[in-house]
C-alpha atoms as a PDB file:
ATOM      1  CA  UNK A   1       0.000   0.000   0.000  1.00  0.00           C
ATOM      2  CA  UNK A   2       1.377   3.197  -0.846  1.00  0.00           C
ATOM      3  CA  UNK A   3       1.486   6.425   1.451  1.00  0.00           C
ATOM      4  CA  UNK A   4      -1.157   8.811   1.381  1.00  0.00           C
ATOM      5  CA  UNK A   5      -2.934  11.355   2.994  1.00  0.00           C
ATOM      6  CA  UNK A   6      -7.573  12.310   3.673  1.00  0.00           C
ATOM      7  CA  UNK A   7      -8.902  15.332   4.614  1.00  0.00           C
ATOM      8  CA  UNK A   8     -12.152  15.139   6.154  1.00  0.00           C
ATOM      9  CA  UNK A   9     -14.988  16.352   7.898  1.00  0.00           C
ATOM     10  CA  UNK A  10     -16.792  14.586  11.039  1.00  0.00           C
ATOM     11  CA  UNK A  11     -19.845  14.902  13.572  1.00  0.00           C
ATOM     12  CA  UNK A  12     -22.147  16.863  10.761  1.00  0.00           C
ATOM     13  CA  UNK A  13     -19.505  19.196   9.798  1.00  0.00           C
ATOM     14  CA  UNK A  14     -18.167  19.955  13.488  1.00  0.00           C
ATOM     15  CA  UNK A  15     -15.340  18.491  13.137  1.00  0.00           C
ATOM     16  CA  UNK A  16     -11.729  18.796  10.973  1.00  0.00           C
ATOM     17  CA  UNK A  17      -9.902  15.464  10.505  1.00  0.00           C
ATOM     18  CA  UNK A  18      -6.659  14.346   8.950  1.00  0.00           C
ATOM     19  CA  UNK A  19      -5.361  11.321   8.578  1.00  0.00           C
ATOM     20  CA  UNK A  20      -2.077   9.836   7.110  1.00  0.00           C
ATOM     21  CA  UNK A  21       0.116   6.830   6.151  1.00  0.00           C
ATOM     22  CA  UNK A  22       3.505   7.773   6.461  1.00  0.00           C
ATOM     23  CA  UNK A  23       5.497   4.257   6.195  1.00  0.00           C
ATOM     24  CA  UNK A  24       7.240   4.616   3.041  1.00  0.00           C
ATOM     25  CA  UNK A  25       7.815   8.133   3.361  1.00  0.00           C
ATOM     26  CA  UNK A  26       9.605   8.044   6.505  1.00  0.00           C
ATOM     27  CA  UNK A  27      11.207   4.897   5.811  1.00  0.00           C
ATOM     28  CA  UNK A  28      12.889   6.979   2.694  1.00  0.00           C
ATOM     29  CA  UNK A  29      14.495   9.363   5.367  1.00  0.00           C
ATOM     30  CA  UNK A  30      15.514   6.546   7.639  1.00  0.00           C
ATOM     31  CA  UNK A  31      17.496   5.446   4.464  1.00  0.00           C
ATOM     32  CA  UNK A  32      18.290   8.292   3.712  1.00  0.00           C
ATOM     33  CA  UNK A  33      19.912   9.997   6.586  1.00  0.00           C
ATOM     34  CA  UNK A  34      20.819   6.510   8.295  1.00  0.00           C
ATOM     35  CA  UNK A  35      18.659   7.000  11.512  1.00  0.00           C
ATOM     36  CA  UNK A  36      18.751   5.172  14.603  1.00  0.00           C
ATOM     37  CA  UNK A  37      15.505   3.626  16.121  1.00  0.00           C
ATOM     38  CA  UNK A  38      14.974   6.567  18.544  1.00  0.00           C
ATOM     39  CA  UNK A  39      15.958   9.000  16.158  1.00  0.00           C
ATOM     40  CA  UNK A  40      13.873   7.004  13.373  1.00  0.00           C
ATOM     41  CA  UNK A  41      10.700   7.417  15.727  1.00  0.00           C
ATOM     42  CA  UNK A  42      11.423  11.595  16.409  1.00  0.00           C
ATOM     43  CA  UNK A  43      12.030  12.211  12.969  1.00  0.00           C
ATOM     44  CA  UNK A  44       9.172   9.791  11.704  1.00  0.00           C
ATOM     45  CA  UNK A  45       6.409  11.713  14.049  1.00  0.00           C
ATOM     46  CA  UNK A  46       7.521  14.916  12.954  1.00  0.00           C
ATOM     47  CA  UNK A  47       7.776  14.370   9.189  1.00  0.00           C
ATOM     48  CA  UNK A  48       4.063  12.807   9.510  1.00  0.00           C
ATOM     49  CA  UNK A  49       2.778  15.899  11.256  1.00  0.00           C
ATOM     50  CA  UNK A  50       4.206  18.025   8.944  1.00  0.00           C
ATOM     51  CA  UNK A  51       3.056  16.367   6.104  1.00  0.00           C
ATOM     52  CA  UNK A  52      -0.631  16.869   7.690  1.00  0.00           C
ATOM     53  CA  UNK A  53      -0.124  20.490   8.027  1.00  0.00           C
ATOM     54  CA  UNK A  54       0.750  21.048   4.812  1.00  0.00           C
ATOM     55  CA  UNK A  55      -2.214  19.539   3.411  1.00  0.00           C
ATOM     56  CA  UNK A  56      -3.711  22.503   5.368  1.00  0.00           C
ATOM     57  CA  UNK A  57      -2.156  24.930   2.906  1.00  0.00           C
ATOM     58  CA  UNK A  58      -3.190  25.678  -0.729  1.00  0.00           C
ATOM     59  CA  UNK A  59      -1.660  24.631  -3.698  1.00  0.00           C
ATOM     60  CA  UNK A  60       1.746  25.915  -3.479  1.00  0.00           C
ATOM     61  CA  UNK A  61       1.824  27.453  -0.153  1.00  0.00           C
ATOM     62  CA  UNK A  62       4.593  25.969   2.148  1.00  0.00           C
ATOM     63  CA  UNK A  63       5.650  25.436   5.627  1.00  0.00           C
ATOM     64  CA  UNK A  64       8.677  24.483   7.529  1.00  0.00           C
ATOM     65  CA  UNK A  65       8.911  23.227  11.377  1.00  0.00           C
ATOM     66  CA  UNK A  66      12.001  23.695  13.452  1.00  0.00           C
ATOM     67  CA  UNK A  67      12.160  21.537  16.598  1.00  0.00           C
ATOM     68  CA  UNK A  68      14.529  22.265  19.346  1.00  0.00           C
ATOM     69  CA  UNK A  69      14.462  20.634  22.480  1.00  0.00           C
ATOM     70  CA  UNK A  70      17.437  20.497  23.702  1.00  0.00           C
ATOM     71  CA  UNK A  71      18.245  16.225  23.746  1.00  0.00           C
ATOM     72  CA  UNK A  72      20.688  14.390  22.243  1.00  0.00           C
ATOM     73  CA  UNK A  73      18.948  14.417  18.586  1.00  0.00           C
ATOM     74  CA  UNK A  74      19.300  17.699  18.209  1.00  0.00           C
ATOM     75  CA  UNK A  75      17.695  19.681  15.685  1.00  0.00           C
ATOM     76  CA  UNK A  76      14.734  18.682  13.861  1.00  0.00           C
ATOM     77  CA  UNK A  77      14.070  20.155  10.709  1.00  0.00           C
ATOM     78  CA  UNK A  78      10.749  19.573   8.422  1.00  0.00           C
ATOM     79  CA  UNK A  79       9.569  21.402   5.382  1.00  0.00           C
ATOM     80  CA  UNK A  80       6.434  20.291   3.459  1.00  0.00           C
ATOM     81  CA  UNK A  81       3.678  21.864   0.810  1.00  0.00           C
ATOM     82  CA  UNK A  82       0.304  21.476   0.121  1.00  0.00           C
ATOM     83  CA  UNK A  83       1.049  18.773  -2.406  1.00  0.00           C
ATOM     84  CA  UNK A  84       1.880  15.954  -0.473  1.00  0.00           C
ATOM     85  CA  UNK A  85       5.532  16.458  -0.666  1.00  0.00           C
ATOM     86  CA  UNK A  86       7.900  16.650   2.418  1.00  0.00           C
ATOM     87  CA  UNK A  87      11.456  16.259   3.314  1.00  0.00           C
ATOM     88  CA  UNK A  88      13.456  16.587   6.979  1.00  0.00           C
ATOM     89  CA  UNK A  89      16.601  15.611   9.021  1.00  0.00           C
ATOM     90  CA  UNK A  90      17.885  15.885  12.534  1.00  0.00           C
ATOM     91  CA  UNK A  91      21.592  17.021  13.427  1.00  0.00           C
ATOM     92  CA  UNK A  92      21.754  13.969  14.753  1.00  0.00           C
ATOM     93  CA  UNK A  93      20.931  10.772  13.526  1.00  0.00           C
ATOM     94  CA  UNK A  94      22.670   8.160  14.972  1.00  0.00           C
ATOM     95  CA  UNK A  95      20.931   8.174  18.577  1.00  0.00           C
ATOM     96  CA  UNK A  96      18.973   5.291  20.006  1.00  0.00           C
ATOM     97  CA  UNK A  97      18.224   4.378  23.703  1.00  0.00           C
ATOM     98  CA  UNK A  98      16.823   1.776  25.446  1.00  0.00           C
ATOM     99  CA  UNK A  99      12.434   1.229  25.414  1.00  0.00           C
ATOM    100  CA  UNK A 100      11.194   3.885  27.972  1.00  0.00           C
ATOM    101  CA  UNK A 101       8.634   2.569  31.064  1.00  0.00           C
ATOM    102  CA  UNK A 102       6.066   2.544  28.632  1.00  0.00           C
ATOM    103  CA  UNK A 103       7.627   0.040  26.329  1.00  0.00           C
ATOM    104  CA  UNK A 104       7.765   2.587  23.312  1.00  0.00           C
ATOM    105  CA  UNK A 105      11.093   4.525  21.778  1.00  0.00           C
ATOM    106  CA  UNK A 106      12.022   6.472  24.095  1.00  0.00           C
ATOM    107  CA  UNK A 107      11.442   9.859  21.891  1.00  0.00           C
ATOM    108  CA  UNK A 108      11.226  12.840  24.754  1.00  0.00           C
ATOM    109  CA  UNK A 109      14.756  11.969  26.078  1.00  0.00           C
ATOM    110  CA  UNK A 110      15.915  11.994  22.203  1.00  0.00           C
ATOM    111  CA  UNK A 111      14.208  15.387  21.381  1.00  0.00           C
ATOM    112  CA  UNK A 112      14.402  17.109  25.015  1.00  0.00           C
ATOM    113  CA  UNK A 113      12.004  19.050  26.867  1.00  0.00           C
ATOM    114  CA  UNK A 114      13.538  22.525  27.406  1.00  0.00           C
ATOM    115  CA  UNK A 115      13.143  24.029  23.824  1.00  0.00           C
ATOM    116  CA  UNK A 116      10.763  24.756  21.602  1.00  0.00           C
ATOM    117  CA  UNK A 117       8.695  23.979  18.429  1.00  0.00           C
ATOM    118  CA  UNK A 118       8.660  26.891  15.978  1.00  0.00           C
ATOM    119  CA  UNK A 119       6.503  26.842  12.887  1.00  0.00           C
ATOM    120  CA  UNK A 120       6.739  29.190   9.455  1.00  0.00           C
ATOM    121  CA  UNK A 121       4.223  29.180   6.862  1.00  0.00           C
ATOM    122  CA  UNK A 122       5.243  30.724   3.425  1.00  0.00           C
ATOM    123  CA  UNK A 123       1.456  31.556   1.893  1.00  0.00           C
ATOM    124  CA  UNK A 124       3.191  33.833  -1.016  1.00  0.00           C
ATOM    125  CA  UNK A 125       2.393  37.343   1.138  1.00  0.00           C
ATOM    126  CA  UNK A 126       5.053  39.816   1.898  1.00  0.00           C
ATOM    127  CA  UNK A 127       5.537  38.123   5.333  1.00  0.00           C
ATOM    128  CA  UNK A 128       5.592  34.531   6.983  1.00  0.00           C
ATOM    129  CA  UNK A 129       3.424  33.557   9.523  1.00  0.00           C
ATOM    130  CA  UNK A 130       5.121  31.775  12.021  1.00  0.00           C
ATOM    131  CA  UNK A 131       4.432  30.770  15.685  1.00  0.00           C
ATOM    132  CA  UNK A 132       6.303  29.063  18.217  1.00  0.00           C
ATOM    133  CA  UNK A 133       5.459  26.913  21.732  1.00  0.00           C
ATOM    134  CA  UNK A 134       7.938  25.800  23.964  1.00  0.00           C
ATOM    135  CA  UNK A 135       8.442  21.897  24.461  1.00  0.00           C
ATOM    136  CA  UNK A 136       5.630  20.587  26.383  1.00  0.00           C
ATOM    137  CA  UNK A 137       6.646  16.668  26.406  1.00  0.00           C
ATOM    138  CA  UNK A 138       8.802  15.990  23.860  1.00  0.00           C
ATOM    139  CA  UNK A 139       6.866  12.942  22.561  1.00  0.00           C
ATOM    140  CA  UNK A 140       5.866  15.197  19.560  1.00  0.00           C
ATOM    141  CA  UNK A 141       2.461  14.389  19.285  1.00  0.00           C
ATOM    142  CA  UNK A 142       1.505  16.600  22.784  1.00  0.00           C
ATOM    143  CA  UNK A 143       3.732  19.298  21.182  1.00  0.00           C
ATOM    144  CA  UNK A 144       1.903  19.717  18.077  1.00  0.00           C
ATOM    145  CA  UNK A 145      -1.533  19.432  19.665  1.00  0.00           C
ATOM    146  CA  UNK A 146      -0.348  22.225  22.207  1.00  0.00           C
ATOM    147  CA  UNK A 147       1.246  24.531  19.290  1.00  0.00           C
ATOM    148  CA  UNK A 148      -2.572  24.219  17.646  1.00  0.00           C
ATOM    149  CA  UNK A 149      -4.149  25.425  20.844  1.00  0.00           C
ATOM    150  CA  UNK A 150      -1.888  27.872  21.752  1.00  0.00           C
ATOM    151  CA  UNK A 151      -0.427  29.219  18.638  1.00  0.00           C
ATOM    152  CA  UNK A 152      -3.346  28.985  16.006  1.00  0.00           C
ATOM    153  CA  UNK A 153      -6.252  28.835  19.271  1.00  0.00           C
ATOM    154  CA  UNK A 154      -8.112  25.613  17.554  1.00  0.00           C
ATOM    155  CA  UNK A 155      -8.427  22.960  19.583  1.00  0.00           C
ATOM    156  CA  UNK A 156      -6.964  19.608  17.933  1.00  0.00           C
ATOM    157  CA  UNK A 157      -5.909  15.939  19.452  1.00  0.00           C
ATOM    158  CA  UNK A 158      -2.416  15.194  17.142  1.00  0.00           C
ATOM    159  CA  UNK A 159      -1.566  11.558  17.045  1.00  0.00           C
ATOM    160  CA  UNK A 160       1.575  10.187  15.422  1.00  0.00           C
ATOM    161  CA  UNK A 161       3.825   7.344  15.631  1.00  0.00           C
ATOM    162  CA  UNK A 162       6.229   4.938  14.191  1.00  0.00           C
ATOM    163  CA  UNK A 163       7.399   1.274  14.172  1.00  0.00           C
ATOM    164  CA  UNK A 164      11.018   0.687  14.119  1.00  0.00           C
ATOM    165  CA  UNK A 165      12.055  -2.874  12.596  1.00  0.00           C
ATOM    166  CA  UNK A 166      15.338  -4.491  14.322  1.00  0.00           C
ATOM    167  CA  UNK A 167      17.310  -3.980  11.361  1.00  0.00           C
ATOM    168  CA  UNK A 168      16.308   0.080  11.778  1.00  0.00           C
ATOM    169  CA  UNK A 169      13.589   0.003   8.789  1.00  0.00           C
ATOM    170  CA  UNK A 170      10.444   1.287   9.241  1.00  0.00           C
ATOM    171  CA  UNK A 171       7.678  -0.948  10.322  1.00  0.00           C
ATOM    172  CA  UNK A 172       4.765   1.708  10.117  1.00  0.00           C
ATOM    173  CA  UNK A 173       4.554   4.733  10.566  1.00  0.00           C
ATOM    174  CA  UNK A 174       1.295   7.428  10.340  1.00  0.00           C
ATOM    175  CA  UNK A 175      -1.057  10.232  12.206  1.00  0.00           C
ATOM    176  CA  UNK A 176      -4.003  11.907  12.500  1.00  0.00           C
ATOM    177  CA  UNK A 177      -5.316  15.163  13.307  1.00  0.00           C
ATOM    178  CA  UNK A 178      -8.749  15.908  14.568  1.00  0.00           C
ATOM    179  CA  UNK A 179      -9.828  20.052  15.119  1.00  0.00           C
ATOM    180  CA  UNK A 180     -12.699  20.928  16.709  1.00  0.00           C
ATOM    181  CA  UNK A 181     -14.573  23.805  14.516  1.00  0.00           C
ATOM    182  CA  UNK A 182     -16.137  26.481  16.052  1.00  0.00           C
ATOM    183  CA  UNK A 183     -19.684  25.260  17.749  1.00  0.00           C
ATOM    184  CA  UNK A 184     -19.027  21.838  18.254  1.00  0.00           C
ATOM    185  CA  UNK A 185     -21.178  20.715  20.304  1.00  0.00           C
ATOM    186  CA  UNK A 186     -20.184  19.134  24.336  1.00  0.00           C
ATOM    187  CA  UNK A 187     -21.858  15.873  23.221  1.00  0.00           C
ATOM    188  CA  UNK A 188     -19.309  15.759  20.518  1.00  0.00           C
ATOM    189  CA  UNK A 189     -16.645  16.525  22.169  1.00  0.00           C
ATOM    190  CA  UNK A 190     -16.916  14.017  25.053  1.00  0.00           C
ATOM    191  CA  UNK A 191     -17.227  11.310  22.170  1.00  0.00           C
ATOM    192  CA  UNK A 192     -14.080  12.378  20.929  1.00  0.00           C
ATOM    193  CA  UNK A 193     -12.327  12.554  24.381  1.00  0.00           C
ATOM    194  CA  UNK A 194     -13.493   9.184  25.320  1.00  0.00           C
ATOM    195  CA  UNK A 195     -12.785   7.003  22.360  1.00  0.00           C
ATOM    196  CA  UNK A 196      -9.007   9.396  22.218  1.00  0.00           C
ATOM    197  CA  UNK A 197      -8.286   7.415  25.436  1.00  0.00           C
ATOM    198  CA  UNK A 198      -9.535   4.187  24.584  1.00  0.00           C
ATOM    199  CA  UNK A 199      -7.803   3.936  21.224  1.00  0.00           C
ATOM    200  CA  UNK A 200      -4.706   2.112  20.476  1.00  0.00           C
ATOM    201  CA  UNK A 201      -1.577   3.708  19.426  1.00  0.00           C
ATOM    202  CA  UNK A 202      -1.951   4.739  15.657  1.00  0.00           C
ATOM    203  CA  UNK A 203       1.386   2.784  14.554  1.00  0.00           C
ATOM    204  CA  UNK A 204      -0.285   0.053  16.141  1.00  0.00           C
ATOM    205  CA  UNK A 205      -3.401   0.917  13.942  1.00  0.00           C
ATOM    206  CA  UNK A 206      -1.156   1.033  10.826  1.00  0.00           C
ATOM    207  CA  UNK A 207       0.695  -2.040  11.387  1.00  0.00           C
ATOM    208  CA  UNK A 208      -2.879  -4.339  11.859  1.00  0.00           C
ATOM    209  CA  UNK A 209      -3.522  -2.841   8.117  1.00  0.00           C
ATOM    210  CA  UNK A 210      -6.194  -0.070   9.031  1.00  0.00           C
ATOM    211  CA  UNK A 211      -6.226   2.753   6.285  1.00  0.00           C
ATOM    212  CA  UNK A 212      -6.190   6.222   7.196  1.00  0.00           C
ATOM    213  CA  UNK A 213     -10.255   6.445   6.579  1.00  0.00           C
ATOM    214  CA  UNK A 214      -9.938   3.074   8.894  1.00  0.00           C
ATOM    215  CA  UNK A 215      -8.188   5.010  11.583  1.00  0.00           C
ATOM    216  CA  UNK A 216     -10.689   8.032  11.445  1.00  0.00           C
ATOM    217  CA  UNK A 217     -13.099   5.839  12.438  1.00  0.00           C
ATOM    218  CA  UNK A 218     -11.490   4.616  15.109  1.00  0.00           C
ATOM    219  CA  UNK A 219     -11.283   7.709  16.421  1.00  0.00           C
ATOM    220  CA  UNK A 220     -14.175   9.617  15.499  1.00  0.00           C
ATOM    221  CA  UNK A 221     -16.667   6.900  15.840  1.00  0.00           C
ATOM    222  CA  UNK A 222     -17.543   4.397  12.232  1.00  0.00           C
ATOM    223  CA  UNK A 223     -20.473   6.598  10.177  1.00  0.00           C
ATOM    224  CA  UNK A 224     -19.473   9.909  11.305  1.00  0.00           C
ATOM    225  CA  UNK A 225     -16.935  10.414   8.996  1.00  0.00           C
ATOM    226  CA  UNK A 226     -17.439  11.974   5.447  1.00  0.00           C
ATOM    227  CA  UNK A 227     -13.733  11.998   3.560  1.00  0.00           C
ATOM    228  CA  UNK A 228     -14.013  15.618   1.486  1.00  0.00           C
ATOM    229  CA  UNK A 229      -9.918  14.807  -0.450  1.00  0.00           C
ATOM    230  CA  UNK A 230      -7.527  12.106  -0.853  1.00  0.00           C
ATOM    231  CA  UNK A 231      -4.240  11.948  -2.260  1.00  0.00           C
ATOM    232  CA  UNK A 232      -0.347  10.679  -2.308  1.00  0.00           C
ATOM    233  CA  UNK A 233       2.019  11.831  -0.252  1.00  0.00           C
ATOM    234  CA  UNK A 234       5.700  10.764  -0.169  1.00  0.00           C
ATOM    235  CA  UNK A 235       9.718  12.330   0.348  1.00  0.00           C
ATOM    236  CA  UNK A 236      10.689  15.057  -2.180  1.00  0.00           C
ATOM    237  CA  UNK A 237      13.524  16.940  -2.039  1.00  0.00           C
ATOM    238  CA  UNK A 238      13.869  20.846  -3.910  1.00  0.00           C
ATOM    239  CA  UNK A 239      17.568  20.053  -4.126  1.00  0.00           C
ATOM    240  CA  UNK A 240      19.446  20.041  -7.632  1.00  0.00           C
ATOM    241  CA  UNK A 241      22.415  20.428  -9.070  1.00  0.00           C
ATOM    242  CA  UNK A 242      21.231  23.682 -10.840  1.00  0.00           C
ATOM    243  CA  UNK A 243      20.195  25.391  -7.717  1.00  0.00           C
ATOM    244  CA  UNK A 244      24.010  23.926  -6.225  1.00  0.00           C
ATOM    245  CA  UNK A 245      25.286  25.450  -9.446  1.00  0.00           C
ATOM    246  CA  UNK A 246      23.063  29.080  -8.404  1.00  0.00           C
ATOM    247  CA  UNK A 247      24.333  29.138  -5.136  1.00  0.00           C
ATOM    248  CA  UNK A 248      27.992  28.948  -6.236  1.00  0.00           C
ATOM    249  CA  UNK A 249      27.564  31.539  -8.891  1.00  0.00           C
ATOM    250  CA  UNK A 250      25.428  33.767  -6.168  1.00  0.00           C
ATOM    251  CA  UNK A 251      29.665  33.509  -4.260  1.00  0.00           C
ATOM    252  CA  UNK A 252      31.099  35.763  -6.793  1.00  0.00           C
ATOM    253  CA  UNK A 253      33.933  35.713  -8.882  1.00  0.00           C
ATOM    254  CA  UNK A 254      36.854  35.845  -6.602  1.00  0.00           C
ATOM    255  CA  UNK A 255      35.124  33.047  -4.612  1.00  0.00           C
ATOM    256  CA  UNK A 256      34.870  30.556  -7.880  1.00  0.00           C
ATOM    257  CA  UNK A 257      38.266  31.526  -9.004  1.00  0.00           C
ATOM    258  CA  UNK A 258      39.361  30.566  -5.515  1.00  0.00           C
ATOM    259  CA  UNK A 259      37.611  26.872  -5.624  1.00  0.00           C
ATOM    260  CA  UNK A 260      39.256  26.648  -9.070  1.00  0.00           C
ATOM    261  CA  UNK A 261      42.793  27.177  -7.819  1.00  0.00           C
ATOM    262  CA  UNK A 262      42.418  25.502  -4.631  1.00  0.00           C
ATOM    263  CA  UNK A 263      40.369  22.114  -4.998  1.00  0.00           C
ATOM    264  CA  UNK A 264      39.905  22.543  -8.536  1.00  0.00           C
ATOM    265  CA  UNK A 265      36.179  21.556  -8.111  1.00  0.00           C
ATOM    266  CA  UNK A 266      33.422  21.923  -5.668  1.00  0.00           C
ATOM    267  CA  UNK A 267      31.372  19.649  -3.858  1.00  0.00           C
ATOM    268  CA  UNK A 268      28.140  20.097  -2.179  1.00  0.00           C
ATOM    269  CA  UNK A 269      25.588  18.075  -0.267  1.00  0.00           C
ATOM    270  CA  UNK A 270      21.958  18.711   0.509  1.00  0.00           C
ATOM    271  CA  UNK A 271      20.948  18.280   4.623  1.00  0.00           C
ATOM    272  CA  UNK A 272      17.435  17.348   3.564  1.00  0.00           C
ATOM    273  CA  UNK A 273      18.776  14.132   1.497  1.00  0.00           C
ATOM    274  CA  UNK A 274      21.928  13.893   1.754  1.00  0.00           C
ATOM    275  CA  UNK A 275      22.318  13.943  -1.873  1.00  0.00           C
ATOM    276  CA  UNK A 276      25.677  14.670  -2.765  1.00  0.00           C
ATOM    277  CA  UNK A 277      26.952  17.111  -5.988  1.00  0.00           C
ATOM    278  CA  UNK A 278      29.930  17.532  -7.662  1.00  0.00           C
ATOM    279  CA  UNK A 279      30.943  20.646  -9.578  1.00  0.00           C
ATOM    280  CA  UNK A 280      34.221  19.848 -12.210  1.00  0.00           C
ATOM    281  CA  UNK A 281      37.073  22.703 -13.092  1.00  0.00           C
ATOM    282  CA  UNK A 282      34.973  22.901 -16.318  1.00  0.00           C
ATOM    283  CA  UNK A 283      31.900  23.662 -14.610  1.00  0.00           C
ATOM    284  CA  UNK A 284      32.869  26.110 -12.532  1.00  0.00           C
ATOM    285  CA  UNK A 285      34.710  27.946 -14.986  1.00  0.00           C
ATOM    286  CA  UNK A 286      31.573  28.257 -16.862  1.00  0.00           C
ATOM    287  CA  UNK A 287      29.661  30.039 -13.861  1.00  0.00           C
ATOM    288  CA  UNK A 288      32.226  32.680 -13.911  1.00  0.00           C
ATOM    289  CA  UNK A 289      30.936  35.933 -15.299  1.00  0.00           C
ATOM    290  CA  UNK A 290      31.602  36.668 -18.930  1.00  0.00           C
ATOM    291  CA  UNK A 291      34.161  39.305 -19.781  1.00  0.00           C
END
């Protein structure tokens, strides 16, 4: 089954719902970038809640998450778009610890709880809209759920999570988001709370096979659910060896001639994929200004 992504609407149009498989997708960063279980798991929840967000936007609107809580992982960094696309990294991916008390990857001491979790949204104004919430657990899916209610004041339940095989693939991996609308009604909203705390784990959900419309109505209760958009989601990377080649030629002259003299070529890689690009003599003597 390949990744993808619903919007919907629940409870006669009181409710906002997401929901998202994120397996391949964040098992194409764990190649990627070579990430550790823990680290797999942080970047994995992150990535699928990003990808979520995005489908908030329109057309092509982006957004980019910076998470910085001060663990061992370091830096988390996620950009995504309203068309399913979205790439990310950590500084660090080669941390792992033991299972916490709760038997799960032990994700807050990775990330860290004295930081924050910033969001920018590039919607094509003048200006970004961006908010930021400090670290409230460090499991991820509490942070994002607090940055809703505190930085864009709607209430939402985030749920993500990810399954780490023992040779450090990914299992399954996958979210939802639910938003409460304005006049929902307390009925509602107690069926929500109660079936939230009932539910299992949503990598659980995704490794018995449920879809993401499957996993809606899990947590939204089957028949209330009416899915309004569907469609794929997966890594993508803006990187290229033109915009490398743009960024060089953005240095200057003296700075080319320099590389030239010195290395005689250039080499660059992306954070985001860790593709790597190489620039010959030849090539850089052609991004030198004409005379």
């Amino acid at each position: 089954m390949s990744d993808y992504l619903i919007r919907a609407l629940a409870h006669e149009g009181q409710v906002r719902a997401f929901a998202v498989r994120t397996t391949e997708t964040v098992g194409e960063a764990q190649k990627r970038h070579d990430t550790w279980p823990t680290a797999s798991a942080a970047l994995g929840r992150a990535i699928t809640a990003g990808v979520m967000m995005g489908a908030m936007l329109k057309g092509n609107d982006k957004l980019s998450i910076k998470i910085e809580g001060g663990g061992p992982i370091g830096t988390i960094i996620v950009d995504s778009d309203g068309k399913g696309q979205v790439r990310g990294y950590v500084t660090n991916p080669h941390v792992h610890f033991d299972l916490n008390k709760a038997g799960k990857l032990d994700v807050a001491r990775a990330v860290g709880t004295d930081g924050y979790l910033a969001v920018a949204k590039d919607q094509g104004l003048k200006e970004y809209f961006s908010g930021q919430v400090p670290i409230v657990s460090g499991e991820l899916g509490e942070d994002f759920t607090y940055y809703f209610a505190t930085s864009e004041q709607v209430p939402s339940s985030v749920g993500v999570g990810v399954l780490v095989n023992p040779d450090h693939t990914i299992l399954a991996s996958g979210g939802f988001i639910i938003q409460l609308l304005p006049g929902t009604s307390n009925e509602t909203i107690d069926a929500i709370e109660k079936r939230l705390q009932t539910i299992e784990p949503v990598s659980k959900l995704i490794q018995k096979g449920l879809t993401p419309e499957e996993i809606l109505d899990e947590v939204l209760g089957e028949g209330t659910v009416k899915v309004i958009g569907q469609f794929p989601i997966g890594f993508h990377c803006y990187c290229s060896k033109e915009r490398i080649e743009s960024a060089i030629q953005s240095l200057g002259k003296e700075e080319i001639e320099d590389m030239i003299e010195k290395e005689g070529k250039a080499e660059a890689q992306c954070h985001f994929c860790n593709e790597r690009y190489e620039l010959t003599k030849e090539e850089l003597e052609n991004l030198l200004p004409k005379e």
